[in-house]
C-alpha atoms as a PDB file:
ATOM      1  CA  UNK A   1      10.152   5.208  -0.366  1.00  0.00           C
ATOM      2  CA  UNK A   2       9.971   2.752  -3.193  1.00  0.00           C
ATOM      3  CA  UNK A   3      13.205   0.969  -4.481  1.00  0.00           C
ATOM      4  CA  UNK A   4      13.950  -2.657  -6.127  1.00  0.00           C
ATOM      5  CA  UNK A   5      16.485  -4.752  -6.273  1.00  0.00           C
ATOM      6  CA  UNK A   6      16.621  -4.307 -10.441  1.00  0.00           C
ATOM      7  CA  UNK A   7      19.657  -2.044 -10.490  1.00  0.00           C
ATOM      8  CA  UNK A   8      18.226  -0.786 -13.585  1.00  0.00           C
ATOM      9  CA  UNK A   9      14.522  -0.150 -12.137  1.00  0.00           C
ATOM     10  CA  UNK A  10      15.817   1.428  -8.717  1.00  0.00           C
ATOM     11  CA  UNK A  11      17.879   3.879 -11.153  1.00  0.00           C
ATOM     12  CA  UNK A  12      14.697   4.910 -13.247  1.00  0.00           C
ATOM     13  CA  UNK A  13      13.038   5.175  -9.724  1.00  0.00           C
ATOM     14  CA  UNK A  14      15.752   7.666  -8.147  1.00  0.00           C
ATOM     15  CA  UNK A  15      15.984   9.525 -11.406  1.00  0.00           C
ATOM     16  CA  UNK A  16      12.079  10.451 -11.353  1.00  0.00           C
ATOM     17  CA  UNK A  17      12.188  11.181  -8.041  1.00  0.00           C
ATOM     18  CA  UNK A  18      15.227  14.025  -8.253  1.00  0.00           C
ATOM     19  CA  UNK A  19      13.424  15.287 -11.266  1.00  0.00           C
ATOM     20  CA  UNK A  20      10.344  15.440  -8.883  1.00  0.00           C
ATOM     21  CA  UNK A  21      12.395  17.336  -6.035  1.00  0.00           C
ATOM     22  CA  UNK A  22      14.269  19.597  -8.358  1.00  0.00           C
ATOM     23  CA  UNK A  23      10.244  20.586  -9.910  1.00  0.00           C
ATOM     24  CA  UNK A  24       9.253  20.763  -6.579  1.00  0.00           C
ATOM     25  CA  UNK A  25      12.161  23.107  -5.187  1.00  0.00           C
ATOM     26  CA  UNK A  26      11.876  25.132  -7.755  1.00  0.00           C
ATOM     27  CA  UNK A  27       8.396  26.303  -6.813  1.00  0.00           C
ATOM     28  CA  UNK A  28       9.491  27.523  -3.400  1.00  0.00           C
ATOM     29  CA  UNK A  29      10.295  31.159  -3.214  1.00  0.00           C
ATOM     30  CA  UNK A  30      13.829  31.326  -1.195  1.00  0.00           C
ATOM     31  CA  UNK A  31      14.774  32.237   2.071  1.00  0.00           C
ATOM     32  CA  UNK A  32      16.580  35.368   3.345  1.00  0.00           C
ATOM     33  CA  UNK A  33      16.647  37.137   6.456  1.00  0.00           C
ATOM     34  CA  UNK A  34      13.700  39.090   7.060  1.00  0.00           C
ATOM     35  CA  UNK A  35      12.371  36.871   4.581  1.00  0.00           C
ATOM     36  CA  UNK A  36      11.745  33.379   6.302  1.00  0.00           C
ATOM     37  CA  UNK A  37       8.530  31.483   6.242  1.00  0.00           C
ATOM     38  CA  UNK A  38       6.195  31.143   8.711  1.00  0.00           C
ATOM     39  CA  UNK A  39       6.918  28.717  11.066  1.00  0.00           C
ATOM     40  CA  UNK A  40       3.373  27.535  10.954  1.00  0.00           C
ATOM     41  CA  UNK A  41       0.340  28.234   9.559  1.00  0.00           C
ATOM     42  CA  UNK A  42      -3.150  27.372  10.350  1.00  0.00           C
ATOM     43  CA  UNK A  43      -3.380  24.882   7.000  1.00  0.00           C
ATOM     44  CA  UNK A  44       0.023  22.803   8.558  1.00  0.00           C
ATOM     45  CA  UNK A  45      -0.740  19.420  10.160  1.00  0.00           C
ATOM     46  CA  UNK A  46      -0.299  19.700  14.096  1.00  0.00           C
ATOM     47  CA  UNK A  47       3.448  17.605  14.375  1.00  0.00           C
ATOM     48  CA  UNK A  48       1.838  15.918  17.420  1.00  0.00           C
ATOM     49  CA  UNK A  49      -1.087  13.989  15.416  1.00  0.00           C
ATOM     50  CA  UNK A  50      -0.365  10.413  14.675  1.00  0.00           C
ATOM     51  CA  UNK A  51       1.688   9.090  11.468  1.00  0.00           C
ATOM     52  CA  UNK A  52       0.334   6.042   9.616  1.00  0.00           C
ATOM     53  CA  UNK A  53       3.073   3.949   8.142  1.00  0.00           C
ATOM     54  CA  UNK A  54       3.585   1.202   5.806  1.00  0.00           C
ATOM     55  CA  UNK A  55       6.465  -0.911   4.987  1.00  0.00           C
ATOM     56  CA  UNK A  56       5.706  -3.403   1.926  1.00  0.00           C
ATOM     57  CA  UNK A  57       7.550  -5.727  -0.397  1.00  0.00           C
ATOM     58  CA  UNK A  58       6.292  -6.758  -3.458  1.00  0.00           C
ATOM     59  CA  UNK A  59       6.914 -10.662  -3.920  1.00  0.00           C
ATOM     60  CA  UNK A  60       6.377  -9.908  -8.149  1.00  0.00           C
ATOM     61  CA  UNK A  61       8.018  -6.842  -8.482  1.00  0.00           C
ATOM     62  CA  UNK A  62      10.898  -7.431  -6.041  1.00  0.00           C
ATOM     63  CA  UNK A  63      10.392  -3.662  -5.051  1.00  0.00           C
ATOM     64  CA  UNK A  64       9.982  -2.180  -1.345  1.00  0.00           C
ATOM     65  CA  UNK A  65       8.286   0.632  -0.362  1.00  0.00           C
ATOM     66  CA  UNK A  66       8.282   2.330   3.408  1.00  0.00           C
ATOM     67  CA  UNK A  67       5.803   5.503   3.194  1.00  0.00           C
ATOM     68  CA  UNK A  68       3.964   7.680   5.556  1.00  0.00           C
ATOM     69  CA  UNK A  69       0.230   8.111   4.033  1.00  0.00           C
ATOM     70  CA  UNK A  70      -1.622   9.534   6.932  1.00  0.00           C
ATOM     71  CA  UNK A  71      -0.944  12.028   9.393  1.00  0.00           C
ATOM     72  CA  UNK A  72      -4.394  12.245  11.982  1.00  0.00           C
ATOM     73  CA  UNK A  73      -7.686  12.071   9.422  1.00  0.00           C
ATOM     74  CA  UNK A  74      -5.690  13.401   6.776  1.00  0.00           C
ATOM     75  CA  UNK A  75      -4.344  11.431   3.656  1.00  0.00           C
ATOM     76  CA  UNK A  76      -0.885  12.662   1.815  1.00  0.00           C
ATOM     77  CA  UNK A  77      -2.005  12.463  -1.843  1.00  0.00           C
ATOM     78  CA  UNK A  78       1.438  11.662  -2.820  1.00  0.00           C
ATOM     79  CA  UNK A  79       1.824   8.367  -0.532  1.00  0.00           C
ATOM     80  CA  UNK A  80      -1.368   7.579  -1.689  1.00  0.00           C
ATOM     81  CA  UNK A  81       0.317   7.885  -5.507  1.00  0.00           C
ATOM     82  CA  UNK A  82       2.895   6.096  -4.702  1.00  0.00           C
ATOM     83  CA  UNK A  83       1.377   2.785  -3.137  1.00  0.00           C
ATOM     84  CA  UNK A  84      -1.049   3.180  -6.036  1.00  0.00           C
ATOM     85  CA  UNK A  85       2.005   2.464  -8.177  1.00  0.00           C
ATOM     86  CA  UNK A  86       3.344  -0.153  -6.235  1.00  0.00           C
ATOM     87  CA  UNK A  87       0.488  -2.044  -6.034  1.00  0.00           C
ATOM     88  CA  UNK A  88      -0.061  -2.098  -9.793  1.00  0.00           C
ATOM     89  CA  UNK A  89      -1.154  -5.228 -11.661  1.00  0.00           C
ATOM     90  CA  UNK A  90       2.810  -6.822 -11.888  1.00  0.00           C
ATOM     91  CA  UNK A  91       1.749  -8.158 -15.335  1.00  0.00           C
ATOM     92  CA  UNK A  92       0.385  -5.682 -17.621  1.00  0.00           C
ATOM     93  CA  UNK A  93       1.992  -2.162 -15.267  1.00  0.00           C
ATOM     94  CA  UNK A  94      -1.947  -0.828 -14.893  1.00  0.00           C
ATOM     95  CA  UNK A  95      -2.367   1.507 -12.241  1.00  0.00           C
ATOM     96  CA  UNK A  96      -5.423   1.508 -10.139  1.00  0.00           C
ATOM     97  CA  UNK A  97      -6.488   4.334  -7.490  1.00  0.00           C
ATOM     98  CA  UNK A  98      -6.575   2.091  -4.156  1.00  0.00           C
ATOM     99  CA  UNK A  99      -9.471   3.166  -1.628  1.00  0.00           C
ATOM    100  CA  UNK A 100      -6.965   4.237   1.493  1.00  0.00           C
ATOM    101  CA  UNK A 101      -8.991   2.032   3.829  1.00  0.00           C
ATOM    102  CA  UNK A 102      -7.535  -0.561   3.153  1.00  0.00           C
ATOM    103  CA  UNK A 103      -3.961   0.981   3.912  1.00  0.00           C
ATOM    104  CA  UNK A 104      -5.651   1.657   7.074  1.00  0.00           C
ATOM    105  CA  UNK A 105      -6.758  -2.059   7.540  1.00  0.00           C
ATOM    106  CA  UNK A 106      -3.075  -3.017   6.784  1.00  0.00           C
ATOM    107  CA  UNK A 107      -1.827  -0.711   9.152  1.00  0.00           C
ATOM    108  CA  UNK A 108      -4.236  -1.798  12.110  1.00  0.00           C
ATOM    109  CA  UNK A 109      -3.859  -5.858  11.047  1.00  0.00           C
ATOM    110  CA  UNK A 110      -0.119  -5.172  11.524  1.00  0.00           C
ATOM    111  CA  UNK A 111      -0.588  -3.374  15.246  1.00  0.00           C
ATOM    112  CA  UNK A 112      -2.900  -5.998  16.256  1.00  0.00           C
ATOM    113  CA  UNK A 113      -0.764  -8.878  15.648  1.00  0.00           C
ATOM    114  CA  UNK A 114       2.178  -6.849  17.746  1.00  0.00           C
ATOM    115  CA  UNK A 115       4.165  -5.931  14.124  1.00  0.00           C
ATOM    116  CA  UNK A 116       3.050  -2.139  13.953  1.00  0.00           C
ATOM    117  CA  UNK A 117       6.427  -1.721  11.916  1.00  0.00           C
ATOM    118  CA  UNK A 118       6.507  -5.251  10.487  1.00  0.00           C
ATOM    119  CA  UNK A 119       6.736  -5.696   6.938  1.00  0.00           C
ATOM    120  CA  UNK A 120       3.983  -6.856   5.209  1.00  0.00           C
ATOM    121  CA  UNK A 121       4.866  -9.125   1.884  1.00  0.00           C
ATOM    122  CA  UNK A 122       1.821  -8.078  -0.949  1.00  0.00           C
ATOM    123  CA  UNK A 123       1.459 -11.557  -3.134  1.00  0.00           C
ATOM    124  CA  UNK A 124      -1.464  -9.637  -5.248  1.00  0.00           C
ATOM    125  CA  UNK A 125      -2.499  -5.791  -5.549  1.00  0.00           C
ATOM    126  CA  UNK A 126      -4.399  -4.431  -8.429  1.00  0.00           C
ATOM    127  CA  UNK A 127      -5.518  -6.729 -11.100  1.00  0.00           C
ATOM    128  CA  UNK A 128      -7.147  -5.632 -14.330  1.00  0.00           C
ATOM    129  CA  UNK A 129     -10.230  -7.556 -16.023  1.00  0.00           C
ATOM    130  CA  UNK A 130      -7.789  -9.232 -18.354  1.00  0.00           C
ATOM    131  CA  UNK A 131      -5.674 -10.123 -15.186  1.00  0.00           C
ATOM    132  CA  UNK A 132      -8.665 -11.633 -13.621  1.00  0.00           C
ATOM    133  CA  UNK A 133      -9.736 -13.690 -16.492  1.00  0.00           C
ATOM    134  CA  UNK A 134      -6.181 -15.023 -16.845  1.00  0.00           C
ATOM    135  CA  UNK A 135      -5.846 -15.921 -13.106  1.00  0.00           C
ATOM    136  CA  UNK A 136      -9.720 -17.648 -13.380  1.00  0.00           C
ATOM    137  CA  UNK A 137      -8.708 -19.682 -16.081  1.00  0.00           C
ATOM    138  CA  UNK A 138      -5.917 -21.552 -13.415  1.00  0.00           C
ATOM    139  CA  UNK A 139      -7.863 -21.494 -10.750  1.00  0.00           C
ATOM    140  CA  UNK A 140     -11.581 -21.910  -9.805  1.00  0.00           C
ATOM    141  CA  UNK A 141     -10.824 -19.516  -6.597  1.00  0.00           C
ATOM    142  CA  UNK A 142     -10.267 -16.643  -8.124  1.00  0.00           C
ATOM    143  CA  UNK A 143     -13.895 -14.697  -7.986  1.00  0.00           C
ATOM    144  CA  UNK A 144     -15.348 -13.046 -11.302  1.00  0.00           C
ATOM    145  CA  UNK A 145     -15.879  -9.460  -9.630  1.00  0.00           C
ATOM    146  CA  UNK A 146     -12.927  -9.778  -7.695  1.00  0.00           C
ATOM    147  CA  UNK A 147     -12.422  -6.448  -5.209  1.00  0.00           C
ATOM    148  CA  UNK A 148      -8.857  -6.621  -6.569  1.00  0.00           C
ATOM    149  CA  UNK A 149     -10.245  -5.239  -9.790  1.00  0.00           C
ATOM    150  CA  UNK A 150     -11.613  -2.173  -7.794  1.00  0.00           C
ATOM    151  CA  UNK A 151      -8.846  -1.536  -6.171  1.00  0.00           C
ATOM    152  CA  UNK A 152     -10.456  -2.508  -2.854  1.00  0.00           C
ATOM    153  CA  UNK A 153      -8.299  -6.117  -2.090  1.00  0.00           C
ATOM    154  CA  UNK A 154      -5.056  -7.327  -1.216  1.00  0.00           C
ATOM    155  CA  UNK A 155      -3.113 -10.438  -0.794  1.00  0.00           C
ATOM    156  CA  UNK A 156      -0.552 -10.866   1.860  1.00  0.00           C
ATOM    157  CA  UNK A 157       1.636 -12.471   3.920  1.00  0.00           C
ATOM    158  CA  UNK A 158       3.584 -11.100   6.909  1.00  0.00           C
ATOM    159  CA  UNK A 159       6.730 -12.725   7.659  1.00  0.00           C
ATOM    160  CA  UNK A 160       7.159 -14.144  11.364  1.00  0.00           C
ATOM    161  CA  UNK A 161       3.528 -14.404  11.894  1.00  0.00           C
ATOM    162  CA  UNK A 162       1.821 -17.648  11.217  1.00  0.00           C
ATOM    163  CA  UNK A 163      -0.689 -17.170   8.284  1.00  0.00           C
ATOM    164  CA  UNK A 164      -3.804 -18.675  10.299  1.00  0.00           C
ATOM    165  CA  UNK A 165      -3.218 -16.053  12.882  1.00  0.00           C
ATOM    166  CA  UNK A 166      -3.139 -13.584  10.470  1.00  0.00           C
ATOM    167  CA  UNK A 167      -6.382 -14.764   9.016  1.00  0.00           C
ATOM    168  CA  UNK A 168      -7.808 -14.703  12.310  1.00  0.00           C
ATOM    169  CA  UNK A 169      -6.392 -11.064  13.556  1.00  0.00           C
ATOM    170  CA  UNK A 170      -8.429  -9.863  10.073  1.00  0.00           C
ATOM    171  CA  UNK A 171     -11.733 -11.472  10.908  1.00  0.00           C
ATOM    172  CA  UNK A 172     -11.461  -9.840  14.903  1.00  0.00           C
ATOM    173  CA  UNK A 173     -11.213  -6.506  12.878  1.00  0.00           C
ATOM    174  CA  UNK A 174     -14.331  -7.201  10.818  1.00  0.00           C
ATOM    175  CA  UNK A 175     -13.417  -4.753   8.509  1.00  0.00           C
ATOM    176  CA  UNK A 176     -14.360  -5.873   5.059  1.00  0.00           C
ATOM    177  CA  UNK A 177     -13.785  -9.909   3.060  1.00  0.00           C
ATOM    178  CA  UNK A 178     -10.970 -12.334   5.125  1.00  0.00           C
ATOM    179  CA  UNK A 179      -9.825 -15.207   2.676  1.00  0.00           C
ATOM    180  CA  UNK A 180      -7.595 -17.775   3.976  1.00  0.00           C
ATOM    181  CA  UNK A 181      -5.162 -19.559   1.799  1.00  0.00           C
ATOM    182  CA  UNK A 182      -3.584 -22.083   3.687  1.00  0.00           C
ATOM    183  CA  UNK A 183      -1.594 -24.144   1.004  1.00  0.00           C
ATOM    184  CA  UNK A 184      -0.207 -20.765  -0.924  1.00  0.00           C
ATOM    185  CA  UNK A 185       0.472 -19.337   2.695  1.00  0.00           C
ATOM    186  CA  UNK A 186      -1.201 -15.808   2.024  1.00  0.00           C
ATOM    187  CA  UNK A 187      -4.604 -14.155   3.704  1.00  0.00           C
ATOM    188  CA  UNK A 188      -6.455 -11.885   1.487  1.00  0.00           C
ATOM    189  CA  UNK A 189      -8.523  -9.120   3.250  1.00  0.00           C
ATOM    190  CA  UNK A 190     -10.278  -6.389   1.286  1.00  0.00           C
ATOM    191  CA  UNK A 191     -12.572  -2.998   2.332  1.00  0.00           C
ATOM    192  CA  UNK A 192     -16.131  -4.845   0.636  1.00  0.00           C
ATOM    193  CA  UNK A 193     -18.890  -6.166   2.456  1.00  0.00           C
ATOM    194  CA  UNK A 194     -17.327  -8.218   6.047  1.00  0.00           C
ATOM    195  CA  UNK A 195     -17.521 -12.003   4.806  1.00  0.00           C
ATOM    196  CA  UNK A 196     -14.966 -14.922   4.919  1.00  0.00           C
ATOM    197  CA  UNK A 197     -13.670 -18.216   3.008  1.00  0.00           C
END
């Protein structure tokens, strides 16, 4: 679920999603005796396989989000949506399609550094060219073909845990680019090529 402190944004937020349920529910033929659904059916997930779970903040947007995207090997499209959402570029509102291993990267850098639930601050999401070229301009350490413009990189801090343990819980995973900012307190880690800085 995504919400922000904005009064005004966490009303547009509810609104869309009670439109959504009210589209949603009225799709769903009703219930009657002798009419009930199945209780399962062979296209169901099994209840037993594992959940993956992310709780995020947004440090630009001020908005939270605590969302269920996996169940076993499969991906729920509309999780997916939504973290796609909330991690759009903060400045220009551009949604990106994230790849969902990197959700799954979040989720395991969280478990290994004993915060499976822990909340995971997200300092930078999607960017957009323009974004990119903007952030280059201030700073000589933001890359040119950035993963963040692919929707393959994140920035992040996760508050209780030191940010150099952090960086080095992400390089033990080897899963893709570790970047360690030190001064600006934040670890990037992406799903591209397994590198460091």
């Amino acid at each position: 679920m995504c919400y922000s402190k904005n009064p005004l944004q966490r009303i547009v937020f509810i609104l869309v999603i009670l439109l959504a349920s009210v589209a949603l529910a009225g799709n769903k033929p009703a219930s009657t005796p002798g009419n009930e659904a199945p209780a399962a059916n062979a296209s169901a997930p099994d209840v037993t396989e594992p959940s993956y779970r992310l709780h995020l903040y947004n440090t630009h947007t001020d908005e939270y989000i605590d969302v269920v995207y996996r169940r076993g090997e499969t991906y729920d499209p509309e999780a997916i949506e939504q973290l796609d959402y909330f991690l759009r570029d903060s400045r220009n509102g551009t949604v990106a399609h994230f790849d969902p291993r990197l959700f799954d990267l979040l989720n395991e850098l969280t478990a290994s550094v004993g915060r499976p639930e822990g909340e995971i601050d997200v300092v930078c999401g999607y960017r957009t060219p323009e974004t990119n070229r903007m952030l280059r301009r201030r700073s000589r350490r933001v890359a040119k073909h950035s993963l963040h413009m692919q929707a393959m990189a994140i920035d992040i801090r996760l508050p209780g845990v030191p940010t150099k343990e952090l960086r080095n819980a992400a390089l033990d995973l080897q899963r893709g680019g570790v970047g360690y900012y030190r001064k600006k307190a934040f670890v990037h880690v992406d799903v591209g090529p397994v590198r460091k800085w």
